[in-house]
Protein backbone atom coordinates (compact mmCIF):
# COMPACT_ATOMS: atom_id res chain seq x y z
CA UNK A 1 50.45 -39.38 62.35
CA UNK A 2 49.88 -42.86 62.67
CA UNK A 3 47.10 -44.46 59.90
CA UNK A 4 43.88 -44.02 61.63
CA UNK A 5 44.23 -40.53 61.91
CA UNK A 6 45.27 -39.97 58.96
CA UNK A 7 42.23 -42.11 57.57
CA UNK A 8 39.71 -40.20 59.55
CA UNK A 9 41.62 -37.14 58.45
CA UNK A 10 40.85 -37.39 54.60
CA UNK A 11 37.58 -38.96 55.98
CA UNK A 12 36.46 -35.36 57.55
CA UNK A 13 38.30 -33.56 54.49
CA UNK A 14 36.22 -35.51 52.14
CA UNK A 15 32.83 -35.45 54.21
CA UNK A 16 33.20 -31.42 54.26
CA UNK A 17 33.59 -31.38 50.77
CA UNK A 18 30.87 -32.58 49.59
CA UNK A 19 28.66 -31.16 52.65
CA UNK A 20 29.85 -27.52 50.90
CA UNK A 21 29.37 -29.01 46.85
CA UNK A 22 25.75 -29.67 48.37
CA UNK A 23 25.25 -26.26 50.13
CA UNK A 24 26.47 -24.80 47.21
CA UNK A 25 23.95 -26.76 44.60
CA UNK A 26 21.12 -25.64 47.05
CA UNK A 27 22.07 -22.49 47.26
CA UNK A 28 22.20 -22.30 43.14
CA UNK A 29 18.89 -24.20 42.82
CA UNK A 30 17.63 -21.48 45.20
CA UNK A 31 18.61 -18.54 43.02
CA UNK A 32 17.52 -19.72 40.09
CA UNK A 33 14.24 -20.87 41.40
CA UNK A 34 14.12 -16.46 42.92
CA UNK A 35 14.92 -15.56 39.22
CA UNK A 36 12.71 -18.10 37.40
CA UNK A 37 9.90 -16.47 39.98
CA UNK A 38 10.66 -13.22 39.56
CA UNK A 39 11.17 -13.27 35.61
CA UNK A 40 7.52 -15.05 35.99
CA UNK A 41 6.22 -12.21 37.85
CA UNK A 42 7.27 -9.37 35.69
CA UNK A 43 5.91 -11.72 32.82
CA UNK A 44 2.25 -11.38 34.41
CA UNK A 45 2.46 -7.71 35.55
CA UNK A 46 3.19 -7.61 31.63
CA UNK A 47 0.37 -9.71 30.57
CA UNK A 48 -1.88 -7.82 33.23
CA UNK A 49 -0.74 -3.96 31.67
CA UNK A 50 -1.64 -6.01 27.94
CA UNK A 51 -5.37 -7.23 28.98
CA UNK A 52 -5.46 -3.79 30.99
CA UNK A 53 -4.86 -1.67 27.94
CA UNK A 54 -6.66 -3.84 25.50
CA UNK A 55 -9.18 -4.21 27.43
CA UNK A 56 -9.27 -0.21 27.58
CA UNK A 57 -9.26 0.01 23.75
CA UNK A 58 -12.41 -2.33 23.62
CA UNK A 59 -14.34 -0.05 26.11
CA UNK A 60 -13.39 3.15 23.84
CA UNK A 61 -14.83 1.09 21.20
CA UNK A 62 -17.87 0.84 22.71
CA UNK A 63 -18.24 4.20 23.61
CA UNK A 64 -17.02 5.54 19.96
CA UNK A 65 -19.85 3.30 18.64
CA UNK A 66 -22.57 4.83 20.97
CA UNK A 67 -21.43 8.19 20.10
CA UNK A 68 -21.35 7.56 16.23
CA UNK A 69 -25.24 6.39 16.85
CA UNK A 70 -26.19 9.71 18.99
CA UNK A 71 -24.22 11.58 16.45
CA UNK A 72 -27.01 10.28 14.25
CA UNK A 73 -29.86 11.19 16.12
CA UNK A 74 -32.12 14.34 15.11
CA UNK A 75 -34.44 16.21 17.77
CA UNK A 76 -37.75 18.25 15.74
CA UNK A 77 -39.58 20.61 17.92
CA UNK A 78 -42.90 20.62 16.21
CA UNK A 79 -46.50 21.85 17.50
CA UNK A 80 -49.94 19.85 16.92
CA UNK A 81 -53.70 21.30 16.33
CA UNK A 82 -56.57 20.13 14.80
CA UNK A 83 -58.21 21.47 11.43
CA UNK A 84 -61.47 20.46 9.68
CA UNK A 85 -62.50 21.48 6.36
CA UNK A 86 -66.04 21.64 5.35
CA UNK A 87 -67.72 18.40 6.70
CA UNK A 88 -64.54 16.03 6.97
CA UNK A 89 -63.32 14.69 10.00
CA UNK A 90 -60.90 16.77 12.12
CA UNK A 91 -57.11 15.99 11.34
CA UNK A 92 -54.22 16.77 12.80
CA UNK A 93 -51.96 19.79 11.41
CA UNK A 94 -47.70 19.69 12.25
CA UNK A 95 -45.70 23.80 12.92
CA UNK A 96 -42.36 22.70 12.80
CA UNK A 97 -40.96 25.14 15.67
CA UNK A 98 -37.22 23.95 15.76
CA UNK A 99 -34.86 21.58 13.86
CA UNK A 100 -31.37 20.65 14.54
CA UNK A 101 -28.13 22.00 12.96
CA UNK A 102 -26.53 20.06 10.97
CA UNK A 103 -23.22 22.02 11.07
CA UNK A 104 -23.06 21.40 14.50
CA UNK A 105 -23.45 17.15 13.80
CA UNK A 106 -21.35 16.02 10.99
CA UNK A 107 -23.68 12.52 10.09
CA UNK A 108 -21.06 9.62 9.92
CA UNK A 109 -21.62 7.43 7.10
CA UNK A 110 -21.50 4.26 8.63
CA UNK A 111 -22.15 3.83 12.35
CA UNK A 112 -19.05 2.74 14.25
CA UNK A 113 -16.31 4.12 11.76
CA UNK A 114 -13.83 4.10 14.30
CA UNK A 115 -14.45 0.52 15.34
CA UNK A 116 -12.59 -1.56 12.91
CA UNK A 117 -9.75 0.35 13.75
CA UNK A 118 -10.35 -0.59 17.75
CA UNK A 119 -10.79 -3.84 16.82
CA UNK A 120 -7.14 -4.22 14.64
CA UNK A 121 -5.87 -3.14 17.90
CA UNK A 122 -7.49 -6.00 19.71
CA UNK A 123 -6.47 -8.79 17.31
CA UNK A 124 -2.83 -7.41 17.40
CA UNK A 125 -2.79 -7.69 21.58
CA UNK A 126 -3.82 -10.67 21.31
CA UNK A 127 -1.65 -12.22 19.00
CA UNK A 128 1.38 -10.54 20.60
CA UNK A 129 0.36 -12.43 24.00
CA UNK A 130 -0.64 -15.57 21.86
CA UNK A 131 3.63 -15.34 20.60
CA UNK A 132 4.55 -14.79 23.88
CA UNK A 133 3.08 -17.84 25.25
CA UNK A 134 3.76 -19.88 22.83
CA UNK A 135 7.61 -18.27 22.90
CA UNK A 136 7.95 -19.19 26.45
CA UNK A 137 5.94 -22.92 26.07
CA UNK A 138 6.44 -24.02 22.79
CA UNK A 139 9.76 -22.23 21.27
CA UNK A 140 10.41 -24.92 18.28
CA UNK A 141 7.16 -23.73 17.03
CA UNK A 142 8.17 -20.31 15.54
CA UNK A 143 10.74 -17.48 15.19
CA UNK A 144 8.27 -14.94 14.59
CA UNK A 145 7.86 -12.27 17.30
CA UNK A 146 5.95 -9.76 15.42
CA UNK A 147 2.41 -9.48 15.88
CA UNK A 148 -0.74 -8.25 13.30
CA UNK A 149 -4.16 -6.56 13.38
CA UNK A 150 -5.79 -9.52 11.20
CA UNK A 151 -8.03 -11.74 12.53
CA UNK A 152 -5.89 -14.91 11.67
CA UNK A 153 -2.54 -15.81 12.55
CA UNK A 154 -0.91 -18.50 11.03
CA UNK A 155 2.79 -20.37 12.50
CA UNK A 156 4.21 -23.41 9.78
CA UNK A 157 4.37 -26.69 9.50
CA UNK A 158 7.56 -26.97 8.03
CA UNK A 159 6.06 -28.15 4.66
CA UNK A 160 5.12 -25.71 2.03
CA UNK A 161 1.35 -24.61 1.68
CA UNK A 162 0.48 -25.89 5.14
CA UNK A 163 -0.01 -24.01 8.13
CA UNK A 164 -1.66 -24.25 11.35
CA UNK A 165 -3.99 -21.43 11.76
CA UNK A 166 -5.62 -19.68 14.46
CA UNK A 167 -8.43 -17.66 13.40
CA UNK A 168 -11.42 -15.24 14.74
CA UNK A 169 -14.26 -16.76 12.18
CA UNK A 170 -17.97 -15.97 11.94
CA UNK A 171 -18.82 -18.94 14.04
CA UNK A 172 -16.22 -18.25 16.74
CA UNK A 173 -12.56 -19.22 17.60
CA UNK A 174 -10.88 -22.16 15.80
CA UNK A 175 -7.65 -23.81 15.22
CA UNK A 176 -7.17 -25.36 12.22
CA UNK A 177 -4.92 -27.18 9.57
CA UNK A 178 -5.17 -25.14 6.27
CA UNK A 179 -4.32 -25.98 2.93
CA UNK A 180 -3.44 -22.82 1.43
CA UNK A 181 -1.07 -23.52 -1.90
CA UNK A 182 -1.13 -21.89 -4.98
CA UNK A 183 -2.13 -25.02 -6.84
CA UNK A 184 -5.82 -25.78 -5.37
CA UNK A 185 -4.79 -29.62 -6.82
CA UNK A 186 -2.29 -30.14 -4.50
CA UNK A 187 -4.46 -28.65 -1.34
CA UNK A 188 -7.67 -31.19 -2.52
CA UNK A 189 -5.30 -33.95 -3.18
CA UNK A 190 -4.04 -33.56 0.78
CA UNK A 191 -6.66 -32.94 1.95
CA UNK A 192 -8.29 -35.99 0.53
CA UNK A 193 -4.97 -37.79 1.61
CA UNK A 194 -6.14 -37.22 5.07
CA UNK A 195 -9.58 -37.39 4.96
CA UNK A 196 -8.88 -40.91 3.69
CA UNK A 197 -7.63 -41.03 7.34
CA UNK A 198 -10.06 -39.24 9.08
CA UNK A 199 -10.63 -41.42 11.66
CA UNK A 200 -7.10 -41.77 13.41
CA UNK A 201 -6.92 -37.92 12.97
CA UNK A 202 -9.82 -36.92 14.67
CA UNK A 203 -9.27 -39.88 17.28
CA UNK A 204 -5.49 -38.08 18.05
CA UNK A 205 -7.17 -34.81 17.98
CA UNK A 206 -9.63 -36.04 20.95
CA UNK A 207 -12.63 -34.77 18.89
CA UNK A 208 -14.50 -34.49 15.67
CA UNK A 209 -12.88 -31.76 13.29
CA UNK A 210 -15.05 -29.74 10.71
CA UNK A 211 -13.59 -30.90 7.21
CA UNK A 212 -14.03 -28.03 4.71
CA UNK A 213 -12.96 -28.81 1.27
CA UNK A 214 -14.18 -25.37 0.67
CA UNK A 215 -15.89 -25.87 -3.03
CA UNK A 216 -14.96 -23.48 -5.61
CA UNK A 217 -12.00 -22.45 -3.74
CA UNK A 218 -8.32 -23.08 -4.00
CA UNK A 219 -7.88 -23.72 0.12
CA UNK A 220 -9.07 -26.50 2.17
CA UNK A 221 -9.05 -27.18 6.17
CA UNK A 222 -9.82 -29.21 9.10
CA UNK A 223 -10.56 -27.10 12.20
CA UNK A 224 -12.18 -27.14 15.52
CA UNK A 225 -13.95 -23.90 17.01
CA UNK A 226 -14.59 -22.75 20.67
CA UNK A 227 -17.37 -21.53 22.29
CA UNK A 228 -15.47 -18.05 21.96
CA UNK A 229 -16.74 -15.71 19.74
CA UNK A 230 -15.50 -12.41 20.29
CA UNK A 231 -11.91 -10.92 20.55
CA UNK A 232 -13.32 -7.83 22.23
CA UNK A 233 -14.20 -10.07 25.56
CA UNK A 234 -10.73 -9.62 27.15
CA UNK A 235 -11.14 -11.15 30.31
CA UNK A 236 -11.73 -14.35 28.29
CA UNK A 237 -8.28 -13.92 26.50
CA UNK A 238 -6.06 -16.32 28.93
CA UNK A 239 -9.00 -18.83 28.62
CA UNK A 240 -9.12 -18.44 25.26
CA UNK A 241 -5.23 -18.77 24.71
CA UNK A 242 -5.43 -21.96 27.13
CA UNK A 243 -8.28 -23.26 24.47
CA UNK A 244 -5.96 -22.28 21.36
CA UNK A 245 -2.87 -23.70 22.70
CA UNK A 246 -3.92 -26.84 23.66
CA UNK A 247 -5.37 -27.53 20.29
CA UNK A 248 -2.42 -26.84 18.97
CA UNK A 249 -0.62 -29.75 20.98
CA UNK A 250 -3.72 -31.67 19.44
CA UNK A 251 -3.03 -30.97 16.00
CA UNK A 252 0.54 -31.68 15.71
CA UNK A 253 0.12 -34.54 17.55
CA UNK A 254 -3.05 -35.67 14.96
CA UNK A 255 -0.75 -34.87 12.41
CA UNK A 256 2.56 -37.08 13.42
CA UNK A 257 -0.39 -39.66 14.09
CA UNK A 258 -1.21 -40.34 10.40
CA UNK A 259 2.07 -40.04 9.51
CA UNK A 260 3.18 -36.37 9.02
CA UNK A 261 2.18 -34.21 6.21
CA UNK A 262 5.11 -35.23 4.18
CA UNK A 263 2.90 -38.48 3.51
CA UNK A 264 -0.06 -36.88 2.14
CA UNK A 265 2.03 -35.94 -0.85
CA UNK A 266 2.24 -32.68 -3.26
């Protein structure tokens, strides 16, 4: 085999070579890309059975609320004449013909019993899908895989007495840094820390933050809220997680802003 044969020999040999390495890498890229879609897919028919069911349990809320009020309600069969003594005027006279039987209606004592326990339900299908997001976007910022049936869920900061909270408050949803130590010194003397840099917080946030130094109490916080109210208004939940998460980003990002919380001291 003279040289030029043997060069376009090891040529071809070498050509083929990598022709199959880059089949092969497509083909790989391919099935991972089938897997990453089809892992994504089971995670929404997942998320759709969660909003499905919770949204379920809210609707039997409702209903166990309108039946504790009818349970409530008491029919009087009663008939109506008129009677006149001497020279007054004519007034009417009640014959109570039927009244209801209160063995057969046991009177609740507070309307809605059932619904705090619907609503636990709610808050702890949320937070599980809340953990699961944030599992799958955001893994560095917590272990935790358990859900809860309070209204708050907290995840750290990585500094003691700090968390970042997520909360169902009076005046809606909000996201917020909370000060919760023991020693209500060492919450007011961070939170002053940063309110002393309040503006290059709230300008990393992207908005003005609520600062509660919560008077008479041993917490403190900085939060935003939503324009969602209500945990029971499941279709909202992905919006609402979208809302949470994002603040979330926000904060942290406020928070490495001014420094980290390691600067405010404590």
């Amino acid at each position: 085999m003279d040289t030029a044969a043997y060069f376009f020999l090891v040529l071809f040999l070498v050509f083929s070579l990598a022709l199959g390495a880059i089949v092969f890498a497509a083909r790989t890229a391919e099935a991972r890309a089938a897997e990453a879609r089809a892992a994504e897919a089971r995670a929404a028919k997942a998320r759709a059975a969660e909003a499905r069911a919770a949204k379920a349990r809210a609707q039997n809320a409702s209903a166990e609320k309108e039946a504790a009020r009818n349970a409530n309600t008491r029919f009087f069969g009663v008939d109506s004449d008129a009677v006149q003594i001497g020279n007054s005027p004519p007034a009417s006279n009640f014959t109570l013909l039927a009244q209801p039987n209160n063995r057969g209606k046991q009177v609740k004592p507070a309307t809605g019993a059932v619904a705090p326990t619907e609503r636990s339900e709610l808050y702890r299908d949320f937070w599980k899908q809340f953990l699961n997001r944030v599992g799958t976007e955001h893994p560095g910022w917590t272990k935790a895989k358990t859900s809860k049936r309070d209204s708050r869920y907290d995840l750290p900061t990585g500094t003691s007495g700090v968390v970042y909270s997520t909360a169902f408050s009076q005046q809606g949803l909000r996201v917020q840094l909370y000060f919760r130590s023991p020693d209500a010194s060492i919450n007011q003397g961070r939170f002053r820390a940063l309110y002393a840099m309040k503006d290059h917080f709230e300008q990393a946030v992207g908005e003005a933050a609520n600062w509660d130094d919560k008077p008479g109490k041993k917490a403190a916080a900085i939060y935003v809220t939503s324009q969602f109210d209500d945990v029971a208004d499941v279709d909202l939940w992905p919006a609402m997680l979208d809302w949470v998460l994002d603040q979330h980003v926000r904060f942290r990002r406020a928070v490495e802003a001014v420094g980290g919380l390691g600067s405010l001291g404590g």
